[in-house]
Protein backbone atom coordinates (compact mmCIF):
# COMPACT_ATOMS: atom_id res chain seq x y z
CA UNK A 1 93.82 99.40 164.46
CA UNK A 2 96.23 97.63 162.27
CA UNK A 3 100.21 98.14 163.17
CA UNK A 4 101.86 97.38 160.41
CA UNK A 5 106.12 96.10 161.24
CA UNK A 6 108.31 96.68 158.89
CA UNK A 7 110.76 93.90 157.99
CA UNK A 8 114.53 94.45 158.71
CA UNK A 9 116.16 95.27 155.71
CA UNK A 10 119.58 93.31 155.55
CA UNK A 11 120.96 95.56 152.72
CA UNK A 12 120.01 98.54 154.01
CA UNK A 13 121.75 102.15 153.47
CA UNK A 14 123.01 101.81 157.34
CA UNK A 15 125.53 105.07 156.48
CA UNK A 16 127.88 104.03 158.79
CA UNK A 17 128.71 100.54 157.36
CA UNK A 18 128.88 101.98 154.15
CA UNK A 19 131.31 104.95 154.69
CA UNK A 20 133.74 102.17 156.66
CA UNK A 21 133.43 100.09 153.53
CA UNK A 22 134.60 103.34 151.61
CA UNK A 23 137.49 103.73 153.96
CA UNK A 24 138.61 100.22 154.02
CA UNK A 25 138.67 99.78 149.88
CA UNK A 26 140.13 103.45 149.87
CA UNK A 27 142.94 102.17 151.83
CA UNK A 28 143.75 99.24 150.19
CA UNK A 29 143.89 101.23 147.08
CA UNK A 30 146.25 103.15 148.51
CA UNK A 31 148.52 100.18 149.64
CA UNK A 32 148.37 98.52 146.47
CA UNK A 33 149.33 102.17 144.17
CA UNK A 34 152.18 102.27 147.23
CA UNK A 35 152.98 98.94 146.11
CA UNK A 36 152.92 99.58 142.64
CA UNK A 37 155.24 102.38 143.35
CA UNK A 38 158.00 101.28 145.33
CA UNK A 39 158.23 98.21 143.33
CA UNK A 40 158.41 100.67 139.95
CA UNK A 41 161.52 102.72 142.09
CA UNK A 42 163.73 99.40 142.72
CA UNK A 43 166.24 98.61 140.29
CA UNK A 44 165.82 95.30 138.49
CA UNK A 45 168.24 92.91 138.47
CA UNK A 46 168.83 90.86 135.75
CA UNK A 47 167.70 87.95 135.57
CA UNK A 48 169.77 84.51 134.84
CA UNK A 49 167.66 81.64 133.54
CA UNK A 50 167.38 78.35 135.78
CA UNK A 51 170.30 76.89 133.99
CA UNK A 52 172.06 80.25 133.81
CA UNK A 53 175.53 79.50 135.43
CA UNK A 54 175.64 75.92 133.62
CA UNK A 55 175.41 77.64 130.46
CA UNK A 56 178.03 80.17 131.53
CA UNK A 57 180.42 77.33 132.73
CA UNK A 58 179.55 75.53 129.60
CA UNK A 59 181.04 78.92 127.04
CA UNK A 60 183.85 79.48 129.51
CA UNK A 61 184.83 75.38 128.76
CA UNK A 62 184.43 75.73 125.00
CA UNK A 63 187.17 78.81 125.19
CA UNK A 64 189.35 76.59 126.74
CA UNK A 65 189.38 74.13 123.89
């Protein structure tokens, strides 16, 4: 009589793992569309470049001259 063992399968279809794998990239899909829409609802400010005031100060001088 020959008994025959079958090998554990490490990528198996264990349903459990697989439906909280589901879950888990279903919620972060969810947080990032959140994300996506809060940042879409804030106003924008507008942006100054790195030398922004300098070059303000700068125009407001050349009036003055």
């Amino acid at each position: 009589m020959t008994t025959t063992m079958k090998e554990p399968d490490m990528f198996g279809n264990d349903a459990e793992f697989l439906l909280s794998l589901h879950r888990t990239h279903a919620a972060e899909l969810r947080a990032e569309a959140a994300t996506d829409r809060l940042a879409r609802s804030l106003t924008r400010r507008v942006g100054r470049g790195w030398l922004g005031r300098r070059q303000q100060a700068a125009r407001s001088d050349d009036v003055r001259r």
